[in-house]
PDB file of N, CA and C in Angstrom:
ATOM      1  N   UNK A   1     162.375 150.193 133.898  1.00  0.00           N
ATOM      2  CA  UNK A   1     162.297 150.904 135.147  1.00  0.00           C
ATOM      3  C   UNK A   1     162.372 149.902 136.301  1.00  0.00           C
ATOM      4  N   UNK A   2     163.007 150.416 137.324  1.00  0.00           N
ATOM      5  CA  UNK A   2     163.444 149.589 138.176  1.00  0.00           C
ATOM      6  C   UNK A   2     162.165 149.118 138.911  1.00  0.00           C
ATOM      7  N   UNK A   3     161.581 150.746 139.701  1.00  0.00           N
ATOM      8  CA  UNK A   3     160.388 150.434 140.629  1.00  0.00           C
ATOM      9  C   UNK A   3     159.734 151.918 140.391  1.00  0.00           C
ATOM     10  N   UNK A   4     158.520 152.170 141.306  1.00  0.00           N
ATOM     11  CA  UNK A   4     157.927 153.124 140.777  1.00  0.00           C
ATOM     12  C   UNK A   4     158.056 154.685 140.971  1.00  0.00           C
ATOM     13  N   UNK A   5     159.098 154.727 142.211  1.00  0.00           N
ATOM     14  CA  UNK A   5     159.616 156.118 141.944  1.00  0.00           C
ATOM     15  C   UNK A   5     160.390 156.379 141.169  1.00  0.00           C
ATOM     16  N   UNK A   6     161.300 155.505 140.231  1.00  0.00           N
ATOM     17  CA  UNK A   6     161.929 155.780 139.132  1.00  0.00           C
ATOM     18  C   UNK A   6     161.467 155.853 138.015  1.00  0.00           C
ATOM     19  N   UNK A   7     160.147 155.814 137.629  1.00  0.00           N
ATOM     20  CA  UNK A   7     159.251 155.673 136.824  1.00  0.00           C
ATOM     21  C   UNK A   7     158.465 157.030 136.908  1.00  0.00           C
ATOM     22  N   UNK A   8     158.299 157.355 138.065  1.00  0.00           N
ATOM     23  CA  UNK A   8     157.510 158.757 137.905  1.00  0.00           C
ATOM     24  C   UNK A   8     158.099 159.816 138.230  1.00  0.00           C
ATOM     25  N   UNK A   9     160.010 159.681 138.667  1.00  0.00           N
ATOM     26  CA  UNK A   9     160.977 160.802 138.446  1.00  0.00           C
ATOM     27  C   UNK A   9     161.134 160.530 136.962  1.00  0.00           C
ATOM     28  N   UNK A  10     161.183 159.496 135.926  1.00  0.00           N
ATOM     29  CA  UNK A  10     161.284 160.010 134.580  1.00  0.00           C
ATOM     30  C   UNK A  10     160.700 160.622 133.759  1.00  0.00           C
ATOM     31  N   UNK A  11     159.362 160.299 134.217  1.00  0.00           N
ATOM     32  CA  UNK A  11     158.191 160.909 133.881  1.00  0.00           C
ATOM     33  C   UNK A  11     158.021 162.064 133.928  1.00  0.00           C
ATOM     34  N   UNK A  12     158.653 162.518 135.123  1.00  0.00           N
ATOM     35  CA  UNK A  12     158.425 164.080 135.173  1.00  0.00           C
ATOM     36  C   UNK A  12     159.624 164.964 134.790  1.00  0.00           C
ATOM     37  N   UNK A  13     160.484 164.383 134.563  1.00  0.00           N
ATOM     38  CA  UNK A  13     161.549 164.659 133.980  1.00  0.00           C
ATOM     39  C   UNK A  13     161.386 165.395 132.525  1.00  0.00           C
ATOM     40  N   UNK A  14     160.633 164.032 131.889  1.00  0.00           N
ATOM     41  CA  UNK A  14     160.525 164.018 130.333  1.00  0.00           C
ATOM     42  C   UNK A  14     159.301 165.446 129.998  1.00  0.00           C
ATOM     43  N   UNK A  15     158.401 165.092 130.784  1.00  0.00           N
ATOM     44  CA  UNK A  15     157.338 166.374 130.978  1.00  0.00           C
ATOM     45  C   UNK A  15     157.856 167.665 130.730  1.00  0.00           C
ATOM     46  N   UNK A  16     158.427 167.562 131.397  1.00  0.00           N
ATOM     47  CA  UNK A  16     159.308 169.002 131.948  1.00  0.00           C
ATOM     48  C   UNK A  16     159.974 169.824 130.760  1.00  0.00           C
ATOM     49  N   UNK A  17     160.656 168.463 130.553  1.00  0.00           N
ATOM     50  CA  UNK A  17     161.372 168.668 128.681  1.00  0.00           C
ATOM     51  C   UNK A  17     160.463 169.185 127.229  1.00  0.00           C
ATOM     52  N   UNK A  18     158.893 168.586 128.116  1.00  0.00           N
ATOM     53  CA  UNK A  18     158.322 168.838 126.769  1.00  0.00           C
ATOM     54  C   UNK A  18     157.523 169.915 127.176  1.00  0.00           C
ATOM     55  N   UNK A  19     157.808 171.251 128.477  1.00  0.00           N
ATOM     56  CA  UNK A  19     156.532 171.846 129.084  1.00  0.00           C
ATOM     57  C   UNK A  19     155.157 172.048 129.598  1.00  0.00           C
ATOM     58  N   UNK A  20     155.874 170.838 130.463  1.00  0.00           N
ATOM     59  CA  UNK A  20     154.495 170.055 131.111  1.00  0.00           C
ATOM     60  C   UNK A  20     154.479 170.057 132.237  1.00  0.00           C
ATOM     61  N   UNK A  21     153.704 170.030 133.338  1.00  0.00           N
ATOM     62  CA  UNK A  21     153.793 169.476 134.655  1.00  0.00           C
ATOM     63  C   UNK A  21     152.522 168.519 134.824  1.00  0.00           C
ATOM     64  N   UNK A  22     153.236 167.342 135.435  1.00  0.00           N
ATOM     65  CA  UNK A  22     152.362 165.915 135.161  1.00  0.00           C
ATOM     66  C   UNK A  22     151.225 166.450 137.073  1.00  0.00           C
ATOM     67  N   UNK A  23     149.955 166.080 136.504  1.00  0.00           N
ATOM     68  CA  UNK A  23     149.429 166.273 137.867  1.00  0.00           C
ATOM     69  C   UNK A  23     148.570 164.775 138.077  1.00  0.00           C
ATOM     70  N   UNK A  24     149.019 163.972 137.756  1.00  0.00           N
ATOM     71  CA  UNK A  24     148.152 162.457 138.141  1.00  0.00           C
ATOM     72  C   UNK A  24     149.025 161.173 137.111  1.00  0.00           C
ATOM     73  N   UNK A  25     148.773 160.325 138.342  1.00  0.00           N
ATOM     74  CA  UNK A  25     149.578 159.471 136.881  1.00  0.00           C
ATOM     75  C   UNK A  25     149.260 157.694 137.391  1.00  0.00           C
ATOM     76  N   UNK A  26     149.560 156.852 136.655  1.00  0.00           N
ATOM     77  CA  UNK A  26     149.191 155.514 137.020  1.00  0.00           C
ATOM     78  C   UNK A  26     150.223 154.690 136.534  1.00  0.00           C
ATOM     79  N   UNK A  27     150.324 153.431 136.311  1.00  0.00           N
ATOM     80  CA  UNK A  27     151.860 152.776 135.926  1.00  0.00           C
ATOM     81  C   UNK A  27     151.380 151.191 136.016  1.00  0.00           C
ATOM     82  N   UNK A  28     152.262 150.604 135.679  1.00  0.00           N
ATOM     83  CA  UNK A  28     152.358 149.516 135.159  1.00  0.00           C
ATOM     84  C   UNK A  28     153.913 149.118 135.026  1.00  0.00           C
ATOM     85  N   UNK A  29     154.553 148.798 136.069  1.00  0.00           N
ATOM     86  CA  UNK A  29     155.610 148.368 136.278  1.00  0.00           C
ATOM     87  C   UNK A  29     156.090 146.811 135.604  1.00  0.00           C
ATOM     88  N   UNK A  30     154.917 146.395 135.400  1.00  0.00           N
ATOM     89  CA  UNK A  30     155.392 144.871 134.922  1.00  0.00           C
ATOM     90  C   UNK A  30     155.449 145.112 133.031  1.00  0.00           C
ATOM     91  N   UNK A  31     154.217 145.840 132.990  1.00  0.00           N
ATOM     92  CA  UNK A  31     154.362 146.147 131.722  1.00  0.00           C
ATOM     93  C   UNK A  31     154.932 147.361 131.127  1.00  0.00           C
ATOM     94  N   UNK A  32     155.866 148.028 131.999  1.00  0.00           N
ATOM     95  CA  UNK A  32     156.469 148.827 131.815  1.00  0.00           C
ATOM     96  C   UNK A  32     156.038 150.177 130.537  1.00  0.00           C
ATOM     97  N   UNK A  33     155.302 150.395 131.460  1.00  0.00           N
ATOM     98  CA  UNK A  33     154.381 151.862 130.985  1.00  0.00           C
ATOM     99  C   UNK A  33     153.652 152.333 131.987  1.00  0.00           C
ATOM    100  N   UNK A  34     153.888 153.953 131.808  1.00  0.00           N
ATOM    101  CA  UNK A  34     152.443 154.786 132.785  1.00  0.00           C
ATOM    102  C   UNK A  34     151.895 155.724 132.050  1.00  0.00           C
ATOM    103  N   UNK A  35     150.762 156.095 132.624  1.00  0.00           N
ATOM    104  CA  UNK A  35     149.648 156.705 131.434  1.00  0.00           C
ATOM    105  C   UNK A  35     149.720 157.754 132.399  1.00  0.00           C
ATOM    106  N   UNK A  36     149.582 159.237 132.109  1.00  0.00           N
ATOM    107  CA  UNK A  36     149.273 160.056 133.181  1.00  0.00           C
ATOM    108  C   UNK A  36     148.696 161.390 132.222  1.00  0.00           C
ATOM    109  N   UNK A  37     148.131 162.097 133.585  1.00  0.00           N
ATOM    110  CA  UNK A  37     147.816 163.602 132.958  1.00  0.00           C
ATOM    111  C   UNK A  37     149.067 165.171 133.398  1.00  0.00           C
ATOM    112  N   UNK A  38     148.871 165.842 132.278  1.00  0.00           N
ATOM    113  CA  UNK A  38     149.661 166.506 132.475  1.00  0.00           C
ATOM    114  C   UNK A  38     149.100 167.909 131.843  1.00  0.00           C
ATOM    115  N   UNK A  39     149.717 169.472 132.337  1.00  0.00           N
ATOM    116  CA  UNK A  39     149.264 170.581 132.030  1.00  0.00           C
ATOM    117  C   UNK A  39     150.404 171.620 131.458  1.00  0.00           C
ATOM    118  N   UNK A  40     150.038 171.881 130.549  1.00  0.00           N
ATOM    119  CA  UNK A  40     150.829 173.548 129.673  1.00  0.00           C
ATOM    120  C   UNK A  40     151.342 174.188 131.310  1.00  0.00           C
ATOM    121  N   UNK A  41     153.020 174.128 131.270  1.00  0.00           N
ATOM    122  CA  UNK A  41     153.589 175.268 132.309  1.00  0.00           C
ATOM    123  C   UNK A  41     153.116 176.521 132.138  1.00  0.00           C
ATOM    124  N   UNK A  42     153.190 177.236 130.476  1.00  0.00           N
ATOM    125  CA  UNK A  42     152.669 178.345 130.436  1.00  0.00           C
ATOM    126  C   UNK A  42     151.169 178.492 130.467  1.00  0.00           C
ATOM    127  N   UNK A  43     150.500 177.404 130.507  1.00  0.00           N
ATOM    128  CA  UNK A  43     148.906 178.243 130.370  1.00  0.00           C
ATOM    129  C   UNK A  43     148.626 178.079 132.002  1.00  0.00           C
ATOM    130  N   UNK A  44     147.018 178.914 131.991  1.00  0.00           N
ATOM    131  CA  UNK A  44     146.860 178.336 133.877  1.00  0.00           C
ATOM    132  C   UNK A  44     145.860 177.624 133.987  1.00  0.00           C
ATOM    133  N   UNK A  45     146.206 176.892 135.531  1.00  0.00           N
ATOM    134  CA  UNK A  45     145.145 176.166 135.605  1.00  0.00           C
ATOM    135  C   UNK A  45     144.243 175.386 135.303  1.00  0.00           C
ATOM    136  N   UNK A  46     143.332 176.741 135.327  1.00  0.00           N
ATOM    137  CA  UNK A  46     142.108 176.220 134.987  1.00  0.00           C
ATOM    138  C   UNK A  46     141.613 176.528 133.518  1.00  0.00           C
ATOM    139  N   UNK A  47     140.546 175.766 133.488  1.00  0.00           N
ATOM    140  CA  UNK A  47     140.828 175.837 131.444  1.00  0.00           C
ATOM    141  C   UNK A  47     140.914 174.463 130.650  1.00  0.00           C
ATOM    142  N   UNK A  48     140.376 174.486 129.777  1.00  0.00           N
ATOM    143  CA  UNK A  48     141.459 173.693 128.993  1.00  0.00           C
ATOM    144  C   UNK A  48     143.104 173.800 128.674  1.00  0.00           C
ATOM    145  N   UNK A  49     143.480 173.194 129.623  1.00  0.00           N
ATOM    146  CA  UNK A  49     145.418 173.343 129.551  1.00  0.00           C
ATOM    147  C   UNK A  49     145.808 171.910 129.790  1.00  0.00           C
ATOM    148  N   UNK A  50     145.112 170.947 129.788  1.00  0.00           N
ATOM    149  CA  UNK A  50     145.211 169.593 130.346  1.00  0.00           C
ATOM    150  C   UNK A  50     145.221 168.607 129.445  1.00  0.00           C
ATOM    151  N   UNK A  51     146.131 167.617 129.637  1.00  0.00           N
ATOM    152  CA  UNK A  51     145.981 166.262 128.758  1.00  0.00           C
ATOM    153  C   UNK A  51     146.721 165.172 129.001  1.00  0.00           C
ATOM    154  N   UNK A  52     146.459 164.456 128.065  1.00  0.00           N
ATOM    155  CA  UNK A  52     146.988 162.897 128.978  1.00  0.00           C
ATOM    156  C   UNK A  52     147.632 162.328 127.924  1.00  0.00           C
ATOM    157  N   UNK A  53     148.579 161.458 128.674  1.00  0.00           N
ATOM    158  CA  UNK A  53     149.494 160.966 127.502  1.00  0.00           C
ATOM    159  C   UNK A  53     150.335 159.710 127.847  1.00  0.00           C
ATOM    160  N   UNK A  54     150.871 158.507 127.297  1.00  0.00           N
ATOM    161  CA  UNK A  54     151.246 157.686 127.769  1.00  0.00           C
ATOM    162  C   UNK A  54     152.995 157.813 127.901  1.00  0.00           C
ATOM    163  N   UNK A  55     153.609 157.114 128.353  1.00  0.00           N
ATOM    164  CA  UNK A  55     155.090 156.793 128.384  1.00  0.00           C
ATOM    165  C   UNK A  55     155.772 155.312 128.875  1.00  0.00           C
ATOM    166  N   UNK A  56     156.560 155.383 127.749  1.00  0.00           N
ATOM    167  CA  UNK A  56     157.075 153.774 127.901  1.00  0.00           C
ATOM    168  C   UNK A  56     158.799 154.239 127.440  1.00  0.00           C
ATOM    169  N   UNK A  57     159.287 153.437 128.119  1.00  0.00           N
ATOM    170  CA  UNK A  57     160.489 153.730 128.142  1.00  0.00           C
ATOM    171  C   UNK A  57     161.962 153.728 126.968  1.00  0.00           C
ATOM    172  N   UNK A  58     161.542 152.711 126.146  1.00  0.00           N
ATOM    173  CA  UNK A  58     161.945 153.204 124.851  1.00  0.00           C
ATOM    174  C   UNK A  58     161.329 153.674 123.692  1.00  0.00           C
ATOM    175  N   UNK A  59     160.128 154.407 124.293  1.00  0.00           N
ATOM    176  CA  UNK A  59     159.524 155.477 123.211  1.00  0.00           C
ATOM    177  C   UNK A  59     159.461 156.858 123.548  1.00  0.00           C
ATOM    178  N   UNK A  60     159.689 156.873 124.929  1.00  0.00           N
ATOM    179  CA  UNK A  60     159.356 157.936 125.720  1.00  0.00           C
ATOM    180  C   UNK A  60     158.148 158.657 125.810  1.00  0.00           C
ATOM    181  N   UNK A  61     157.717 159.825 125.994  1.00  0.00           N
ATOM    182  CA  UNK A  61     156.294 160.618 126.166  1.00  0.00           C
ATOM    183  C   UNK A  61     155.489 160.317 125.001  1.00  0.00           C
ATOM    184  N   UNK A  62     154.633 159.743 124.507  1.00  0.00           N
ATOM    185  CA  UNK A  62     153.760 159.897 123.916  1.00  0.00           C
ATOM    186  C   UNK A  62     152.212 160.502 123.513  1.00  0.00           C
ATOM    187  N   UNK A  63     152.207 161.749 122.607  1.00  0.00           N
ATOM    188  CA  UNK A  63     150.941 162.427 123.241  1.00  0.00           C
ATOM    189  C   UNK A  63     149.583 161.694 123.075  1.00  0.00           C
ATOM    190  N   UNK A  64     148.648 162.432 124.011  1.00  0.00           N
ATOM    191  CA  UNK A  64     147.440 161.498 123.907  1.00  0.00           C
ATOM    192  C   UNK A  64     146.300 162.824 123.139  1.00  0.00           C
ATOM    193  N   UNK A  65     145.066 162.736 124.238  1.00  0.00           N
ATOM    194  CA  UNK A  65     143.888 163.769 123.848  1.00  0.00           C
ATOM    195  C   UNK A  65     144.838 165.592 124.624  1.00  0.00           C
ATOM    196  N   UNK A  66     144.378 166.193 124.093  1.00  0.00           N
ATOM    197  CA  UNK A  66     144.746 167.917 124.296  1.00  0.00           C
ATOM    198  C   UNK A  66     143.301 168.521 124.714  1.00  0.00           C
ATOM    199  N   UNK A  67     143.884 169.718 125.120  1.00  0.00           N
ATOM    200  CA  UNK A  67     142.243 170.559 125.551  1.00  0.00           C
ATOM    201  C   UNK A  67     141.063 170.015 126.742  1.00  0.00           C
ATOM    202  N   UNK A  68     142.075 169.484 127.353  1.00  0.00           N
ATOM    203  CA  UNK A  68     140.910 169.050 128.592  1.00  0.00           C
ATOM    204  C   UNK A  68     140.947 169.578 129.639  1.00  0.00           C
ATOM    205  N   UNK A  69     139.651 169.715 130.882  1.00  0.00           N
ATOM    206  CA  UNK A  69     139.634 170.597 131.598  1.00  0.00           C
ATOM    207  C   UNK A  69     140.581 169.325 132.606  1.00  0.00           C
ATOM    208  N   UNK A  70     140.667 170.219 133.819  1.00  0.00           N
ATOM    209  CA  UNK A  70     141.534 168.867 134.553  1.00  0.00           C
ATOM    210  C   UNK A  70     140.945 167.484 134.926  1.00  0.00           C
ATOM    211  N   UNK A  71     139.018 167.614 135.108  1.00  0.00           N
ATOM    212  CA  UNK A  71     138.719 166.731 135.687  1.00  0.00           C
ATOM    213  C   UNK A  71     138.349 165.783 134.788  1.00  0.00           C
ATOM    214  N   UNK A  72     138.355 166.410 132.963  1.00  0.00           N
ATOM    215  CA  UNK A  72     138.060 165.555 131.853  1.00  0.00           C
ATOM    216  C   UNK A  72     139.478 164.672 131.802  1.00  0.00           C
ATOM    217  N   UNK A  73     140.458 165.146 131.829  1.00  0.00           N
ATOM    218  CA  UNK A  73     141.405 164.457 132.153  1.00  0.00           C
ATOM    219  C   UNK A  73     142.362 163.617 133.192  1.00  0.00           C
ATOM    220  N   UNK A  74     140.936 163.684 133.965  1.00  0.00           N
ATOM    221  CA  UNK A  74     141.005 162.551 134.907  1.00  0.00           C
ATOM    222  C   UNK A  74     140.536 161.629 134.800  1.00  0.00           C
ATOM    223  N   UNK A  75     139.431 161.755 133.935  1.00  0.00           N
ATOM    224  CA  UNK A  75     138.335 160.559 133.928  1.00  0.00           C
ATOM    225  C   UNK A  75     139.095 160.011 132.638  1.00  0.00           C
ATOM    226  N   UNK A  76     139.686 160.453 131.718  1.00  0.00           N
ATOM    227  CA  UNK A  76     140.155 160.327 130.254  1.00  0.00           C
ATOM    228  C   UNK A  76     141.554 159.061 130.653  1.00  0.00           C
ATOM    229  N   UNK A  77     142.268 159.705 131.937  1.00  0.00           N
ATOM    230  CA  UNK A  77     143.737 158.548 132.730  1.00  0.00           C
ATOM    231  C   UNK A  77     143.478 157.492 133.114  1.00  0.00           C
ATOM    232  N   UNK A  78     142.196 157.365 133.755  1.00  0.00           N
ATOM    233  CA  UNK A  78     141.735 156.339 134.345  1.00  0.00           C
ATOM    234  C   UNK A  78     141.379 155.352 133.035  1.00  0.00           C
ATOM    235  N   UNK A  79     140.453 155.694 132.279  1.00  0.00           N
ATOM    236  CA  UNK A  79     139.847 155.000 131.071  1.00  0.00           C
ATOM    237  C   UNK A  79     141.012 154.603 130.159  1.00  0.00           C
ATOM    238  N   UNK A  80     142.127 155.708 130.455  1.00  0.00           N
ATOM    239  CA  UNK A  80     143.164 154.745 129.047  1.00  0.00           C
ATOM    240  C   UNK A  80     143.552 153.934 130.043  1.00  0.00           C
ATOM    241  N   UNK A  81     143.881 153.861 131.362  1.00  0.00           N
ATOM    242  CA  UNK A  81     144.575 153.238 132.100  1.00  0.00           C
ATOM    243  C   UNK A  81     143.617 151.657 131.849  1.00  0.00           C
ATOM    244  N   UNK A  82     142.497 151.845 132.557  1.00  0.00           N
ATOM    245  CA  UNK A  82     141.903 150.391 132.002  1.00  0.00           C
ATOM    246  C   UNK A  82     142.080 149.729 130.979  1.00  0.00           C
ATOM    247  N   UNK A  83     141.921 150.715 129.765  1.00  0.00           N
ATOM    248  CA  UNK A  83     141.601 149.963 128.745  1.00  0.00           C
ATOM    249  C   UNK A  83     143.620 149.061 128.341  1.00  0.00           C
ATOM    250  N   UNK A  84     144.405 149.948 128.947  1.00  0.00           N
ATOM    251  CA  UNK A  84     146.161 148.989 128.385  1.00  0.00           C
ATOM    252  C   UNK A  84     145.642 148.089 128.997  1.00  0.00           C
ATOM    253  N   UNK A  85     145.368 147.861 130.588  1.00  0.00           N
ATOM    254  CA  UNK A  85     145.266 146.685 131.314  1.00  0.00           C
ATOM    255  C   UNK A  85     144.553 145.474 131.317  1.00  0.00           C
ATOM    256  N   UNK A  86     143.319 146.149 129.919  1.00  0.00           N
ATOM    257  CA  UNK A  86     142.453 144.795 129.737  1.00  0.00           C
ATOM    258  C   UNK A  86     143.215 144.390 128.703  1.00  0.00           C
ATOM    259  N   UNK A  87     143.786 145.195 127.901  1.00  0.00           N
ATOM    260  CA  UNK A  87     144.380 144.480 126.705  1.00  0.00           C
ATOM    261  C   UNK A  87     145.689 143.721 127.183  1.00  0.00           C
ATOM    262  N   UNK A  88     146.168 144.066 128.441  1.00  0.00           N
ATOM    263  CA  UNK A  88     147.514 143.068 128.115  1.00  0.00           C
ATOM    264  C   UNK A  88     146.987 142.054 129.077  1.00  0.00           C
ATOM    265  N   UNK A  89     145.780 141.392 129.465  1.00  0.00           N
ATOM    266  CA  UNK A  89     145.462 140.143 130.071  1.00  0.00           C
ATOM    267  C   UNK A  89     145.337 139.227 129.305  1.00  0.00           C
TER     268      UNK A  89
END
């Protein structure tokens, strides 16, 4: 990925493909990956419809945890997000 709006138009691209709409997301341009959360087009809202999942560019979407409310899967983006970033120091 070039820079980071091309990174999170693929992202949502790929989402899309898999019936998703991404609502948060984080990245790693050097290490070329972003971790984000994303929700069931068909379910609503609120609910468990939420989950998080990583993407790297020659693996594409990878799923993560399922069944989270949105704000569990906020706290869930952040925490994977740390934890790639301690590991690739």
């Amino acid at each position: 990925m070039k820079n980071g709006f091309d990174l999170i138009n693929t992202v949502r691209v790929e989402c899309h493909r898999h019936g998703f709409f991404m609502t948060d997301i984080h990245y790693s341009l050097k290490e070329q990956y972003a971790v984000f959360s994303a929700r069931l087009i068909s379910e609503p809202i609120e609910g468990l419809s939420h989950s998080t999942h990583l993407f790297t560019p020659d693996h594409g979407m990878i799923s993560g945890q399922y069944g989270l409310t949105k704000d569990e899967a906020g706290k869930a983006l952040i925490q994977r997000f740390d934890d790639l970033q301690g590991g690739s120091q």
